[in-house]
C-alpha atoms as a PDB file:
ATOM      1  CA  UNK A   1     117.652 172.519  53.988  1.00  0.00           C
ATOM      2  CA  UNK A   2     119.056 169.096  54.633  1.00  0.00           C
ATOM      3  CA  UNK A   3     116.531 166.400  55.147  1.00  0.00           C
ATOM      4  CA  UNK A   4     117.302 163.655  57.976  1.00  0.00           C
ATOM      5  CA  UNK A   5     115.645 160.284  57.287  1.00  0.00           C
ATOM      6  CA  UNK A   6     116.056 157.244  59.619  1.00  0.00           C
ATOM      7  CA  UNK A   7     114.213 153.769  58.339  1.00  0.00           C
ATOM      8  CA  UNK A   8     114.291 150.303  60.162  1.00  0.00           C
ATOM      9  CA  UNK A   9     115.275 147.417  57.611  1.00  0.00           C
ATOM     10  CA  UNK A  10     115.266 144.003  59.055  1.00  0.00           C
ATOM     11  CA  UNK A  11     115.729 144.923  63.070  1.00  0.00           C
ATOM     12  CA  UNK A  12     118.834 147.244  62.023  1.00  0.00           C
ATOM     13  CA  UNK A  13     118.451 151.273  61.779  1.00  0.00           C
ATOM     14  CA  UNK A  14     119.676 153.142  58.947  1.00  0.00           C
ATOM     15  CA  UNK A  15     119.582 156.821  58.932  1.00  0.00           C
ATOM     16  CA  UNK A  16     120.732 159.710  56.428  1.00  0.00           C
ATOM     17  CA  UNK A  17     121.332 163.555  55.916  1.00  0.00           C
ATOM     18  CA  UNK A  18     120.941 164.429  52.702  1.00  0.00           C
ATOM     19  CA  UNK A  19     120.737 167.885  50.942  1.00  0.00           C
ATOM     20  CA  UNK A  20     119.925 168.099  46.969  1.00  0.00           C
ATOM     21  CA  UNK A  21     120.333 164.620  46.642  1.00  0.00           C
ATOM     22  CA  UNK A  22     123.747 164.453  48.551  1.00  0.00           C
ATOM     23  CA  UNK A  23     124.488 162.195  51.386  1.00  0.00           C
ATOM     24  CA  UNK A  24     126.121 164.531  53.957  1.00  0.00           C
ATOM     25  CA  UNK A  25     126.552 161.951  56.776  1.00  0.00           C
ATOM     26  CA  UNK A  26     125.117 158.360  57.273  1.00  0.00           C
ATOM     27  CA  UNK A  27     124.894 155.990  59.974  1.00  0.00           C
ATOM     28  CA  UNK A  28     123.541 152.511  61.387  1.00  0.00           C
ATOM     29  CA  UNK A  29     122.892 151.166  64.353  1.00  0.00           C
ATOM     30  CA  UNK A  30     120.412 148.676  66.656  1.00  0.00           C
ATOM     31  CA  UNK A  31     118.446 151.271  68.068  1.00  0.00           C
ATOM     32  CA  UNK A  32     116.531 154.987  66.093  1.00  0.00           C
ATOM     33  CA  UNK A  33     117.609 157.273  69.026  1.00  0.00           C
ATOM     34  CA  UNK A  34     121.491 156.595  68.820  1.00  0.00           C
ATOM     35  CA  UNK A  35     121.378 155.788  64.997  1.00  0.00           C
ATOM     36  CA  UNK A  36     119.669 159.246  64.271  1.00  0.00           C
ATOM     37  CA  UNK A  37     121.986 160.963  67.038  1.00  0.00           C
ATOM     38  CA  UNK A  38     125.247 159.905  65.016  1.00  0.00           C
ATOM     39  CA  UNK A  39     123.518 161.262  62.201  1.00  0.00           C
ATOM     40  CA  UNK A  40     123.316 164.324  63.718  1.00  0.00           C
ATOM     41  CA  UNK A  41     126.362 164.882  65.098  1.00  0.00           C
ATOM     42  CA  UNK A  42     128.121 164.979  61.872  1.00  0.00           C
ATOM     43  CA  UNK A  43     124.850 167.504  60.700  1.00  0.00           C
ATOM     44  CA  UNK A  44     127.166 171.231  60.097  1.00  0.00           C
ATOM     45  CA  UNK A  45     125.998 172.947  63.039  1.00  0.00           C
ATOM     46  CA  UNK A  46     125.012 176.121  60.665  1.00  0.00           C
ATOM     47  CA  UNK A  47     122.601 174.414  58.260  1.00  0.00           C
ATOM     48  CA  UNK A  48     119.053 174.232  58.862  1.00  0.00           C
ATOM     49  CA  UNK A  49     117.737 170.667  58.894  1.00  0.00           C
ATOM     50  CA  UNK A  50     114.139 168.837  58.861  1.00  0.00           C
ATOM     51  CA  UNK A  51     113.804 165.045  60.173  1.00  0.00           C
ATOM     52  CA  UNK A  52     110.932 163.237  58.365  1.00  0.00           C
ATOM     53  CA  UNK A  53     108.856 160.147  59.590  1.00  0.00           C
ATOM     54  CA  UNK A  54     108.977 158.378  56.239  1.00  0.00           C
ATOM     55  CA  UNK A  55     111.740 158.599  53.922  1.00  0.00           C
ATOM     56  CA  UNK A  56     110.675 160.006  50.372  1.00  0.00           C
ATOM     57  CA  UNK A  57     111.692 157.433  47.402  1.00  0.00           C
ATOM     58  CA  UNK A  58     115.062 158.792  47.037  1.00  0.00           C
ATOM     59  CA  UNK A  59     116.348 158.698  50.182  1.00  0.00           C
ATOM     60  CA  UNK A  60     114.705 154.918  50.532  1.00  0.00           C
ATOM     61  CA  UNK A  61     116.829 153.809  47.724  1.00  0.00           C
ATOM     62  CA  UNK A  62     119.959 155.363  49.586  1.00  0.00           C
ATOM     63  CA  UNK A  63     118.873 153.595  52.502  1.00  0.00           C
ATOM     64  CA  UNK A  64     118.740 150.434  50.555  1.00  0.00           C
ATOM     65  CA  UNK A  65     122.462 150.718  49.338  1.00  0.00           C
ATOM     66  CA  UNK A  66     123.130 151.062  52.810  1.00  0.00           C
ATOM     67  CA  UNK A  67     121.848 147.862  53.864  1.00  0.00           C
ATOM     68  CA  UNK A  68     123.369 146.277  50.975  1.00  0.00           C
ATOM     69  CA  UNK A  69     126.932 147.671  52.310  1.00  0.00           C
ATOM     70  CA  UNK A  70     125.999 145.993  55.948  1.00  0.00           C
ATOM     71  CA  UNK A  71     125.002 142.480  54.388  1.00  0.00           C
ATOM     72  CA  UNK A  72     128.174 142.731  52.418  1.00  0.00           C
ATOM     73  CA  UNK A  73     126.493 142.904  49.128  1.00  0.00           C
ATOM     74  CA  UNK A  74     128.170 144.613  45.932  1.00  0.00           C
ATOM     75  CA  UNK A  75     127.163 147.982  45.354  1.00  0.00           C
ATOM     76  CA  UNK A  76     127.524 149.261  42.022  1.00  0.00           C
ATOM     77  CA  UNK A  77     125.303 152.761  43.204  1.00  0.00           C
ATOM     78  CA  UNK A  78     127.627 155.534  43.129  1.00  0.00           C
ATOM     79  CA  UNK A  79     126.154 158.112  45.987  1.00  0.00           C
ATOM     80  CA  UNK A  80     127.266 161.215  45.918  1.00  0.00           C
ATOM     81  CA  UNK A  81     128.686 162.104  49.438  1.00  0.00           C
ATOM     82  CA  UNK A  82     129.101 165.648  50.353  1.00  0.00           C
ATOM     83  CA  UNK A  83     133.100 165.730  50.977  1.00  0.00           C
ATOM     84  CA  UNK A  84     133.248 169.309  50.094  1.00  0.00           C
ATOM     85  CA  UNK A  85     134.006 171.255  53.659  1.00  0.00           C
ATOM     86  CA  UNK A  86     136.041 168.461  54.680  1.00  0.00           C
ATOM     87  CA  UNK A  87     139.729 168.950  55.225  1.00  0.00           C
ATOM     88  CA  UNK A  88     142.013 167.701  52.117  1.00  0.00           C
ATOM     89  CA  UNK A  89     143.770 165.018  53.701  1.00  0.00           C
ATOM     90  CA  UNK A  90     140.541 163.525  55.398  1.00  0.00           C
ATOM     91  CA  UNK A  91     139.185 163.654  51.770  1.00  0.00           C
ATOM     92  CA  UNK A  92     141.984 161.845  50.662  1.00  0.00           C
ATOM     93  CA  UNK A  93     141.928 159.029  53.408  1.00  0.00           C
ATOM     94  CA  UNK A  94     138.073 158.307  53.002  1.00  0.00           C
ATOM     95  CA  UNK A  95     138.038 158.130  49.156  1.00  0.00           C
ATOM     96  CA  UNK A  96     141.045 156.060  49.589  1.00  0.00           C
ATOM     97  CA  UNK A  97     139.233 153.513  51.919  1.00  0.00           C
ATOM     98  CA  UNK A  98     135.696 154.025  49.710  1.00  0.00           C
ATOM     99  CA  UNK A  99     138.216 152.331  46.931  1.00  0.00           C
ATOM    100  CA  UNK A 100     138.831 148.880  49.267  1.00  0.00           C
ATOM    101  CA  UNK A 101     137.086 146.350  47.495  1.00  0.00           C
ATOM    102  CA  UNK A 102     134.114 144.302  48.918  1.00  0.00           C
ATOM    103  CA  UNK A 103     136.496 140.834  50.292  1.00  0.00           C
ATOM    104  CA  UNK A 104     139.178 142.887  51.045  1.00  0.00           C
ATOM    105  CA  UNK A 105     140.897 144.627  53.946  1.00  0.00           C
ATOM    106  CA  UNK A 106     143.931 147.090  53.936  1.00  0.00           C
ATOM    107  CA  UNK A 107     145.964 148.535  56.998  1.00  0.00           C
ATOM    108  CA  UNK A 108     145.888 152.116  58.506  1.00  0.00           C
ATOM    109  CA  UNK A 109     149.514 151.832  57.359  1.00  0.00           C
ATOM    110  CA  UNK A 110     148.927 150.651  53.899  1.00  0.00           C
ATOM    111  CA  UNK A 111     146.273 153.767  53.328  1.00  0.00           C
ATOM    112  CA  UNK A 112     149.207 156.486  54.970  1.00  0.00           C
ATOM    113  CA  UNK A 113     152.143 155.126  52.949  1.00  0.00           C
ATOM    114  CA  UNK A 114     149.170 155.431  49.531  1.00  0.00           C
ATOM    115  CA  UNK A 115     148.068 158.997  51.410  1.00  0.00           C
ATOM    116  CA  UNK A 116     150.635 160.317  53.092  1.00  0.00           C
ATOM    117  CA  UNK A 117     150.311 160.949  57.111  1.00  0.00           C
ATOM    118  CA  UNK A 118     151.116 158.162  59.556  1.00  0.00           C
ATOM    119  CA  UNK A 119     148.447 155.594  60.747  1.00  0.00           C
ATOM    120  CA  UNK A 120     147.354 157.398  63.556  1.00  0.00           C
ATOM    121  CA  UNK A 121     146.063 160.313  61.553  1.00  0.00           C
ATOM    122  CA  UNK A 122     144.599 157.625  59.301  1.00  0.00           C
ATOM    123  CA  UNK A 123     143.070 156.054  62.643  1.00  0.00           C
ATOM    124  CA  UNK A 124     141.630 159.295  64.167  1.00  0.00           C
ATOM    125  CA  UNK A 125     139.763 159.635  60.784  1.00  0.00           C
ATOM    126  CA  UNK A 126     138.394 156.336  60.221  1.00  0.00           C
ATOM    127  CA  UNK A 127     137.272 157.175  64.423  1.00  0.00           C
ATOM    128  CA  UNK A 128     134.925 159.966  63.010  1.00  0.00           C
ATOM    129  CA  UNK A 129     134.067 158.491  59.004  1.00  0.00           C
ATOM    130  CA  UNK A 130     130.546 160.545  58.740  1.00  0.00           C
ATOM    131  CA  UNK A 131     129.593 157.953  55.943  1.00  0.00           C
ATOM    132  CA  UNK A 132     129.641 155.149  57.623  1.00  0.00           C
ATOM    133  CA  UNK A 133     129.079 151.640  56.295  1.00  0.00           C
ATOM    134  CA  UNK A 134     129.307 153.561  52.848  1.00  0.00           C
ATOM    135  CA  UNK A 135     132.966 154.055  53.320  1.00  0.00           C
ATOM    136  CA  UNK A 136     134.183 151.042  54.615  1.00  0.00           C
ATOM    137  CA  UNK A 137     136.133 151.939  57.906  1.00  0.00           C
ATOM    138  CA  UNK A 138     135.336 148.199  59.001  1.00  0.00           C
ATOM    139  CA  UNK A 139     137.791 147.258  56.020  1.00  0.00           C
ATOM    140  CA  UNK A 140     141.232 149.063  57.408  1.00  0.00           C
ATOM    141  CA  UNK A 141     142.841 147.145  60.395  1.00  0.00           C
ATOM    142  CA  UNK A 142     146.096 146.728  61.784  1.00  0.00           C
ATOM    143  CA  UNK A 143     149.006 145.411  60.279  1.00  0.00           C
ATOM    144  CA  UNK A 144     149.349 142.212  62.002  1.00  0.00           C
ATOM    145  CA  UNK A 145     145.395 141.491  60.588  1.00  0.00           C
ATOM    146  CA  UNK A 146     144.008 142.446  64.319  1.00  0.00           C
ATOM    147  CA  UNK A 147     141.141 144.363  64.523  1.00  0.00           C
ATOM    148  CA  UNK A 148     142.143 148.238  65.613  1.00  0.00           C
ATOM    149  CA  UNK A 149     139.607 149.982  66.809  1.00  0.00           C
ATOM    150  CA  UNK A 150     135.681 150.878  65.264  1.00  0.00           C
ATOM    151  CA  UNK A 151     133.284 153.423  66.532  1.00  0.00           C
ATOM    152  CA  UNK A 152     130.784 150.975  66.203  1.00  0.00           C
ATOM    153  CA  UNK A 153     131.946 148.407  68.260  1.00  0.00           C
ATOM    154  CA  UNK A 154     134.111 145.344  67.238  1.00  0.00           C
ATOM    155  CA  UNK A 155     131.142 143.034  67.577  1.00  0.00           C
ATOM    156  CA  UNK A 156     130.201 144.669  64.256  1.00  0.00           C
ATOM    157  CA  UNK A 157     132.953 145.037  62.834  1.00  0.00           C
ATOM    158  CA  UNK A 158     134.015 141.471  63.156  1.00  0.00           C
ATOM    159  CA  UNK A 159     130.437 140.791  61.524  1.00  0.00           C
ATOM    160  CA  UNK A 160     130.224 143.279  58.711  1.00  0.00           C
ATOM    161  CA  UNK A 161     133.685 141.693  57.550  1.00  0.00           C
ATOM    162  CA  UNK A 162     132.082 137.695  58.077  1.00  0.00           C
ATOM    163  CA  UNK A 163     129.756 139.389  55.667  1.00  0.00           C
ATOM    164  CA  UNK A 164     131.952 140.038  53.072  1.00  0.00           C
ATOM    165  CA  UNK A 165     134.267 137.019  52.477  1.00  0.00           C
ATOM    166  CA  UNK A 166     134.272 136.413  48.844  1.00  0.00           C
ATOM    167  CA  UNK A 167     136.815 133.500  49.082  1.00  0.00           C
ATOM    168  CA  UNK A 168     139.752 135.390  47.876  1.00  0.00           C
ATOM    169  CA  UNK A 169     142.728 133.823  48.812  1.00  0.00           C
ATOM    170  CA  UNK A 170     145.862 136.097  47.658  1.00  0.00           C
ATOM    171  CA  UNK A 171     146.630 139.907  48.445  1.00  0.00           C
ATOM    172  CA  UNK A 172     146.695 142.576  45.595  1.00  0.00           C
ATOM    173  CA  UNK A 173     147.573 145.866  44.692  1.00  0.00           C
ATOM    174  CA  UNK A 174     144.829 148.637  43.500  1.00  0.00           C
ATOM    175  CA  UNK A 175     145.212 151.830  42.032  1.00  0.00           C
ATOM    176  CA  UNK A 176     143.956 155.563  44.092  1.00  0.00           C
ATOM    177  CA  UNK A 177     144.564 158.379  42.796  1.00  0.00           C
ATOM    178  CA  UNK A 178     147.702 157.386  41.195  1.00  0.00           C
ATOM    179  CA  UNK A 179     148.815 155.738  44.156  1.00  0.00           C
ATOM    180  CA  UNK A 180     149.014 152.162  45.066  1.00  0.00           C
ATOM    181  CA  UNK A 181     147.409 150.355  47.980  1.00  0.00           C
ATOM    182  CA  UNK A 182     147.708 146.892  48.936  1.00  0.00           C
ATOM    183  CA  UNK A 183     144.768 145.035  49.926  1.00  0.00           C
ATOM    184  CA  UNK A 184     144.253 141.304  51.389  1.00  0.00           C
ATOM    185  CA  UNK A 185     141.377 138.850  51.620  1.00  0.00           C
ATOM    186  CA  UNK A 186     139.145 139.302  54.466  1.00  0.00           C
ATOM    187  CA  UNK A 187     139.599 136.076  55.278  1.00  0.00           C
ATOM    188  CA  UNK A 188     142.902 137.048  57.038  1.00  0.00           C
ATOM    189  CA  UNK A 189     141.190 138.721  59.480  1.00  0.00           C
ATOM    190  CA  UNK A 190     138.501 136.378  60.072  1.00  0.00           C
ATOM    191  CA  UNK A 191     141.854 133.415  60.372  1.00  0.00           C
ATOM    192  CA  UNK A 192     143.401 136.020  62.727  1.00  0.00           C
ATOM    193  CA  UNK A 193     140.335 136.564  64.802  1.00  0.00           C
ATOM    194  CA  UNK A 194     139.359 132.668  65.307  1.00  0.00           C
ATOM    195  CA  UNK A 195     142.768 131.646  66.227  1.00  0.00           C
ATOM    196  CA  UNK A 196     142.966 134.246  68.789  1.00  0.00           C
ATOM    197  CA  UNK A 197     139.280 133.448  69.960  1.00  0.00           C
ATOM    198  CA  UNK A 198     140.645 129.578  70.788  1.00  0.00           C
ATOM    199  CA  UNK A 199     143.669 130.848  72.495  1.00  0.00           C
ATOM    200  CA  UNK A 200     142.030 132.610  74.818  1.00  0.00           C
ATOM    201  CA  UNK A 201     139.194 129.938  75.389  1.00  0.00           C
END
């Protein structure tokens, strides 16, 4: 039976599906009804599932890690996130991006050329990451240090990555699965995003 818990922490909803201790989707958002509706729609439609009022101790502590992710806190929890029924490559693409450090960004292109695929397929699956902030969608944009796209919305996006700068100031290359991926500071972005903020003011 997966359990569905949903908890308000500081004016922001986090919610979770969880079976035998495994996180099977997660989600945030400003609101219960749309945070525990993502949740749901990434529930497998032949499971049987319970939502509770209060989460037990368990899932509160999951919950916790998630608000860590959105403040842009470390996180040395490892959760164990049901990846089981997913397609190979999408398996490959989100433990790829769970690897991006907290201060860093990488590219839909940087994760396909570490992956395989081409950044659109890498796009269309950081469109529908079920573990969301836990893998760290908000942490692949484009090449050029723009944006892309986020599911939920670039307002937060932009704002989960303020979160994170760690004052890193040079790009680097990290190890996945025996491939390589380059990362770069966050602060890239945020440049990017300011200068293109005056330019259009």
């Amino acid at each position: 039976m997966i359990e569905i818990y949903a908890q308000n922490i500081e004016n922001t909803w986090f919610a979770i599906a969880v079976n035998q201790q495994q996180i099977i989707t997660s989600s945030f958002g400003a609101d219960q009804q749309t945070t525990i509706k993502n949740v749901l729609s990434n529930v497998p439609f032949n499971m049987a599932f319970q939502a509770f009022h209060e989460p037990v101790p368990s899932a509160k502590n999951i919950l916790k890690t998630l608000k860590r992710v959105y403040d842009g806190k470390k996180v040395d929890e490892n959760l164990s996130l049901a990846t089981a029924q997913l397609p190979a490559y999408t398996k490959k693409v989100l433990k790829t991006t769970e690897a991006i450090p907290l201060g860093y960004v990488t590219s839909y292109g940087a994760i396909a050329k570490a992956v395989g695929g081409g950044p659109r397929a890498v796009g269309n699956i950081m469109a529908s990451n079920p573990f969301a902030p836990i893998v760290p969608c908000h942490r692949v944009v484009r090449s050029d240090f723009t944006l892309g796209g986020y599911g939920f919305g670039l307002k937060n996006k932009i704002e989960l990555l303020s979160r994170e700068k760690q004052g890193f100031s040079s790009s680097k290359i990290i190890e996945v699965n025996d491939e390589h991926l380059m990362v770069f500071p966050v602060e890239y972005v945020l440049k990017n995003f300011a200068q293109t903020v005056l330019r259009k003011s």
